[in-house]
Protein backbone atom coordinates (compact mmCIF):
# COMPACT_ATOMS: atom_id res chain seq x y z
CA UNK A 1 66.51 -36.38 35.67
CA UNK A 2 67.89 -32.64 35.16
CA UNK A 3 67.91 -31.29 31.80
CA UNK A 4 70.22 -28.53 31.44
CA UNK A 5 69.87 -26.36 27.60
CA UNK A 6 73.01 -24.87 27.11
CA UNK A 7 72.06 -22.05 24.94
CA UNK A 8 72.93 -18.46 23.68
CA UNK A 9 72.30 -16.96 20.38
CA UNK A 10 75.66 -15.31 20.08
CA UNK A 11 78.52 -17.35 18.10
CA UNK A 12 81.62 -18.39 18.95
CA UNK A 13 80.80 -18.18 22.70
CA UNK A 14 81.46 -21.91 23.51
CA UNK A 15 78.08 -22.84 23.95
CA UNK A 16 79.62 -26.96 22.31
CA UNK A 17 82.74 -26.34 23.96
CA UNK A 18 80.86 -26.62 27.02
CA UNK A 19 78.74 -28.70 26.34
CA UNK A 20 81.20 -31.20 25.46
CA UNK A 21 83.60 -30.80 28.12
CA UNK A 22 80.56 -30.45 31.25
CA UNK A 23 79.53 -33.61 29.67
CA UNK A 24 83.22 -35.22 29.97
CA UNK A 25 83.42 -34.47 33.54
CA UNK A 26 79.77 -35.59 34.91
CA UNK A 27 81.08 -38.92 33.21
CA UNK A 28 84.27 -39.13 34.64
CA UNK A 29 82.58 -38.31 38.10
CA UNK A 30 80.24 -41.29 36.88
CA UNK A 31 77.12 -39.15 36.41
CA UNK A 32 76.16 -40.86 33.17
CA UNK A 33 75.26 -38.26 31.77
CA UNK A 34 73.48 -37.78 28.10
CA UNK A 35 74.18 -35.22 25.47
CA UNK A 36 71.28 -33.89 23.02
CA UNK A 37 72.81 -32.62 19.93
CA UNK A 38 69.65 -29.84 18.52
CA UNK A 39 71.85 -27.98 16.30
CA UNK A 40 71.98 -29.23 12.50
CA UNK A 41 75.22 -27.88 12.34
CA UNK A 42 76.12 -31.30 14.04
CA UNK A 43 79.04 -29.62 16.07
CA UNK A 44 78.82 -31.55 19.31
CA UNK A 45 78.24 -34.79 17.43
CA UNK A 46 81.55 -34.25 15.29
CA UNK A 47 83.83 -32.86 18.29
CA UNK A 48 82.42 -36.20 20.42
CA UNK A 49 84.27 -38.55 17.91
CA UNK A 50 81.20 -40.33 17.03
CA UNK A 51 81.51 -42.78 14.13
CA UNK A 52 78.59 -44.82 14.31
CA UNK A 53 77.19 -45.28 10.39
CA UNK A 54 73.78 -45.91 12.56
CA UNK A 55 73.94 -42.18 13.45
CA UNK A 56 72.67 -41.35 9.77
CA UNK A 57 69.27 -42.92 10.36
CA UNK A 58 68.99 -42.35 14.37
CA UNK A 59 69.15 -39.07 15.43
CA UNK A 60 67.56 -36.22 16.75
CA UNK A 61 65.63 -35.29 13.27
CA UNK A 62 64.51 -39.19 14.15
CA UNK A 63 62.46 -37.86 16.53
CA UNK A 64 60.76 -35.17 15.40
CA UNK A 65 59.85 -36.71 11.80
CA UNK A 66 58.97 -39.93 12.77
CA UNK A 67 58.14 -40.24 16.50
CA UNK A 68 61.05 -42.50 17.01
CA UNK A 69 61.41 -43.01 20.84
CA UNK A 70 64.46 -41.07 22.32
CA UNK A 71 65.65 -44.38 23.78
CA UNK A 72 66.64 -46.11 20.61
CA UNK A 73 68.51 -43.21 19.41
CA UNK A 74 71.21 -43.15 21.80
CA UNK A 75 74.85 -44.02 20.53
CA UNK A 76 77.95 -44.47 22.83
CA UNK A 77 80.94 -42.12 22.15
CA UNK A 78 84.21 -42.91 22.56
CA UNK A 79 84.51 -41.51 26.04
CA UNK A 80 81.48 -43.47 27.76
CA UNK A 81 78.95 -40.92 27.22
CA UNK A 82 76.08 -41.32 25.73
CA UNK A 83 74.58 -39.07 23.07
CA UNK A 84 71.97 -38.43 20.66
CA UNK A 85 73.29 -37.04 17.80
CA UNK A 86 71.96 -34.28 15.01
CA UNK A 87 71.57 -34.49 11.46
CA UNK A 88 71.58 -31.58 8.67
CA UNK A 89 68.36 -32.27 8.85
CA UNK A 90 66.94 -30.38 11.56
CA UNK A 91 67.13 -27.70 9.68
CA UNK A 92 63.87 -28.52 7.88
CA UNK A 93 62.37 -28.81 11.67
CA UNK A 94 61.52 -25.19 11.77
CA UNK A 95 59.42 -25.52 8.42
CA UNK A 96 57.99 -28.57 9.36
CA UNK A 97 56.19 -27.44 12.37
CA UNK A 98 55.82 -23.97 12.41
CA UNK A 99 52.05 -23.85 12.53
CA UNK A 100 51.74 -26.58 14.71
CA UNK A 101 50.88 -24.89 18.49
CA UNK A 102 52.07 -27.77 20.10
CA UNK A 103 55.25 -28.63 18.85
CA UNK A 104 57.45 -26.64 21.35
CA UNK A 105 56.40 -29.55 23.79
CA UNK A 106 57.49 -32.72 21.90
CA UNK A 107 60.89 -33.18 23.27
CA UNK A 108 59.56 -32.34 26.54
CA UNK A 109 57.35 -35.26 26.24
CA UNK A 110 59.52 -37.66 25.01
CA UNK A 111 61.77 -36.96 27.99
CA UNK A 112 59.36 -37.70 30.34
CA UNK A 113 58.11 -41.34 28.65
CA UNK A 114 61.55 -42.08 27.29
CA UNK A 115 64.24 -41.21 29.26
CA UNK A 116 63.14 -40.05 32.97
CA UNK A 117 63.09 -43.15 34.69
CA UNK A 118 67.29 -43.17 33.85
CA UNK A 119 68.25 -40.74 36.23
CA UNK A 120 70.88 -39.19 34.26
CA UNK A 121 71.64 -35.32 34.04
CA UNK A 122 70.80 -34.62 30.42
CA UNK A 123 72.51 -31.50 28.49
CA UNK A 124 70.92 -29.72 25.54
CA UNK A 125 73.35 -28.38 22.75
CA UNK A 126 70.86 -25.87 21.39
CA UNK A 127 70.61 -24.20 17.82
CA UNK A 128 71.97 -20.53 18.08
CA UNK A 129 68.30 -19.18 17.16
CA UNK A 130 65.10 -19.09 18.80
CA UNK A 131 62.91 -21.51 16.70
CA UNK A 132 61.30 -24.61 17.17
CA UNK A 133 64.47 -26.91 18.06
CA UNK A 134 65.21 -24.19 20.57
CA UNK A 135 61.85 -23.37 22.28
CA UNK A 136 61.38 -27.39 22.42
CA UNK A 137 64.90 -27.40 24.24
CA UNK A 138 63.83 -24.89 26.83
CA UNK A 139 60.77 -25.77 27.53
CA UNK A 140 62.02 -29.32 28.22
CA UNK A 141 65.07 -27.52 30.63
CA UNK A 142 64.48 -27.42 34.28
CA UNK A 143 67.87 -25.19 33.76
CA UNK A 144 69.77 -22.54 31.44
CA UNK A 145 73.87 -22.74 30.66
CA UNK A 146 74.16 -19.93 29.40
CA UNK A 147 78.12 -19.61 28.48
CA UNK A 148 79.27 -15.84 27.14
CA UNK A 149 82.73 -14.84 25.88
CA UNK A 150 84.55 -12.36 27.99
CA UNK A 151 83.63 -8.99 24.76
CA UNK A 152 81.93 -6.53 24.29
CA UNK A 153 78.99 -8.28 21.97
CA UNK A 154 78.85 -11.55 23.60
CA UNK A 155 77.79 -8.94 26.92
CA UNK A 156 75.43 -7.76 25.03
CA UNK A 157 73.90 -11.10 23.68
CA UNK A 158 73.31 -12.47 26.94
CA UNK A 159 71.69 -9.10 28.04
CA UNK A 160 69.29 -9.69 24.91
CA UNK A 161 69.07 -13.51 25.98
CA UNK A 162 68.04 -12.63 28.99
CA UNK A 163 65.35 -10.49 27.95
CA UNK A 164 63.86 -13.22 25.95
CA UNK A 165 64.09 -15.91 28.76
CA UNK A 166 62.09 -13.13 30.47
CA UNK A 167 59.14 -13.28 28.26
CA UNK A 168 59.44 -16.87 27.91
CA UNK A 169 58.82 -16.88 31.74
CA UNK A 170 56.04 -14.50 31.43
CA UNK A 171 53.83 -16.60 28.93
CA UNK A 172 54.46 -20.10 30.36
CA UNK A 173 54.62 -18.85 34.25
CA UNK A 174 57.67 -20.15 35.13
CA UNK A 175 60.58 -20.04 35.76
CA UNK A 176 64.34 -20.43 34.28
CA UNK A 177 67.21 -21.33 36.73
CA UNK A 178 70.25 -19.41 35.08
CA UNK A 179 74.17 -19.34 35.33
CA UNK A 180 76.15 -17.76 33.02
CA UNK A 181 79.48 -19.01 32.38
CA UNK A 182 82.40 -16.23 31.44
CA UNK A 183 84.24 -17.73 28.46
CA UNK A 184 87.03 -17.38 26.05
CA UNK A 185 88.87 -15.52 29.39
CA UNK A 186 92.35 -13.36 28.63
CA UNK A 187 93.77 -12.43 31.94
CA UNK A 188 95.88 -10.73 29.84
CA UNK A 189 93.81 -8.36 29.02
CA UNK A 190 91.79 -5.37 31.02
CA UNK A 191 88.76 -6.02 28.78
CA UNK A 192 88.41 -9.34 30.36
CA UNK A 193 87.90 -8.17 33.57
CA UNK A 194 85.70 -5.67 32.52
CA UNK A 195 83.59 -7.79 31.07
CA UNK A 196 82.85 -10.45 34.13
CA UNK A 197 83.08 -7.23 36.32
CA UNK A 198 79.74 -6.13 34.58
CA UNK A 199 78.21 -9.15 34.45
CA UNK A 200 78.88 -9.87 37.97
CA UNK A 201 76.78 -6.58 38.64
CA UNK A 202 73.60 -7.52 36.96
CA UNK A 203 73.36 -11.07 37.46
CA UNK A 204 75.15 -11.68 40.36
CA UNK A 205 75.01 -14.98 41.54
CA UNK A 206 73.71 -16.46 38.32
CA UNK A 207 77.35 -16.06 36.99
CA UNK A 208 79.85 -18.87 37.60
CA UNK A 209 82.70 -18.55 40.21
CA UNK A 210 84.74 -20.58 37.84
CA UNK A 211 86.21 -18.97 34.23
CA UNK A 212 87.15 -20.89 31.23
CA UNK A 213 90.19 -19.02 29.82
CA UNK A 214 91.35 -18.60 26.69
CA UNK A 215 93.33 -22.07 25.39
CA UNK A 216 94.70 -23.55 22.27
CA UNK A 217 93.91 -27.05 23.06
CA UNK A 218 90.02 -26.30 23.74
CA UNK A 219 89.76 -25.31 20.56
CA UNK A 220 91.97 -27.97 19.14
CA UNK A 221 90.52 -30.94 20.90
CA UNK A 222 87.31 -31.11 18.77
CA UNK A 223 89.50 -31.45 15.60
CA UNK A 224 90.11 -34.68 17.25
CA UNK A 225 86.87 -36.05 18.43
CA UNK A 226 87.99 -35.67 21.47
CA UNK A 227 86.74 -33.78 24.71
CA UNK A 228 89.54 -31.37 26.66
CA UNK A 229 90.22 -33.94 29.58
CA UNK A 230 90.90 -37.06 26.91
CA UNK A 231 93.51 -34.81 24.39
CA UNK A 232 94.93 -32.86 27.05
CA UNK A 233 94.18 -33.40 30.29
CA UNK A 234 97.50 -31.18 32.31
CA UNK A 235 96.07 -28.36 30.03
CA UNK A 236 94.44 -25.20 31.82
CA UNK A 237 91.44 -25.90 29.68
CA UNK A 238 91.13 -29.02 31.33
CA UNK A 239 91.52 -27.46 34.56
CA UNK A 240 88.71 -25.18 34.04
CA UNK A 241 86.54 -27.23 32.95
CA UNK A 242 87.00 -29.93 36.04
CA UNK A 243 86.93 -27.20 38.34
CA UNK A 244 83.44 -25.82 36.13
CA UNK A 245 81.95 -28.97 36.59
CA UNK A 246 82.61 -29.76 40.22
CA UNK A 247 81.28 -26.37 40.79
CA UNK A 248 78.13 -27.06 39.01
CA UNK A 249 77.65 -30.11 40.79
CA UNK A 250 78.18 -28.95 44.39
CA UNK A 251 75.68 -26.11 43.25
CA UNK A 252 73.08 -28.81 42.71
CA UNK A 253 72.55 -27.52 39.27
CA UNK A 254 72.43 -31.13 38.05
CA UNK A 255 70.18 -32.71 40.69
CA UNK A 256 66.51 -33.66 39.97
């Protein structure tokens, strides 16, 4: 069992995009793999076409209330997946345990007596702010996803990001397995190639070979409930994302 927490604090970088769509392809490549929605927004949960009524009383905020085993939370999507989805919530999480020195480890926990004996890859859809739901994700993670659109700010989030996985490492002595992912890519545009240029510098091979360009139907899809390769798979979206995915996977970046 690998679990990856796809995580950045910067908006509007993709971080459910790519979630959703790295989750699409490890199941079409028959990976089974299962998505953890931690963000009370509930973003990856509505863009996954999930409908199940059931997903009002079993979710992630299941978990942490009431000890609910990760098992019985899991609900099928649409596209064979499986996924445990978020509720508004989690956003009473934070409050709930923030003087509790131990709760950064319950999800790491559960993982291990609930799920581990499956196998699967599982992917963490992380809140956009370093709390509890966040520090639980990571310390769970055997890996980072960090995905960062190709500007100036998102740059300079993942610089910050990286700073903080940094001290992270430093207090729990160990370490984070990184790749950044260049999103939101204009070849059109110089900045673009600025941008990875830069980060190719600094992080060398922690960066991704592969680019996810700029495309209307990647951001259209999730309108749908539907993940890039089931609303339009000819698309360069879903190009980049196959390719993405078969490059994270050769990588070993899923493997136990």
């Amino acid at each position: 069992m690998a679990v990856i927490a796809v995580f950045n604090q910067k908006g509007g970088v993709g971080k459910t995009t790519s979630t959703l769509n790295i989750v699409a392809g490890l199941a079409m490549a028959q990976r089974q793999p299962i998505a953890l929605d931690m963000d009370p927004q509930g973003s990856l949960s509505l863009a996954s076409g999930l409908k199940d009524a059931r997903a009002q009383e079993r979710n992630m905020a299941t978990f942490f209330k009431d000890k609910t085993p990760l098992a019985n939370l899991l609900h099928d999507t649409p596209a064979g997946w499986q996924l445990i989805p978020a509720s508004i919530e989690l956003s009473k999480i934070d409050a709930l345990y923030s003087r509790d020195p131990n709760a950064a480890k319950l999800l790491k926990q559960g993982l291990s007596e609930e799920l581990a004996l499956t196998g699967a890859p599982i992917l963490i859809d992380c809140c956009p702010m370093l709390g509890v739901l966040t520090l639980n994700a990571l310390l769970a993670a055997d890996r980072v996803l960090i995905p960062v659109a190709a500007d100036f700010l998102s740059q300079q989030g993942v610089h910050r990001l990286d700073a903080a996985l940094n001290v992270l490492e430093r207090k729990l002595q160990r370490k984070f397995e990184r790749r950044i992912v260049i999103t939101r890519f204009d070849s059109r545009r110089k900045l673009s190639y600025e941008i990875h240029d830069k980060l190719k510098e600094r992080y060398g091979e922690q960066v991704c070979q592969t680019r996810i360009g700029e495309n209307v139907a990647l951001a259209t899809s999730p309108m749908h409930g539907l993940d890039i390769f089931a609303y339009a798979p000819h698309t360069p979206g879903a190009a980049d994302y196959k390719a993405l995915t078969l490059e994270l996977v050769k990588s070993g970046f899923f493997d136990n």
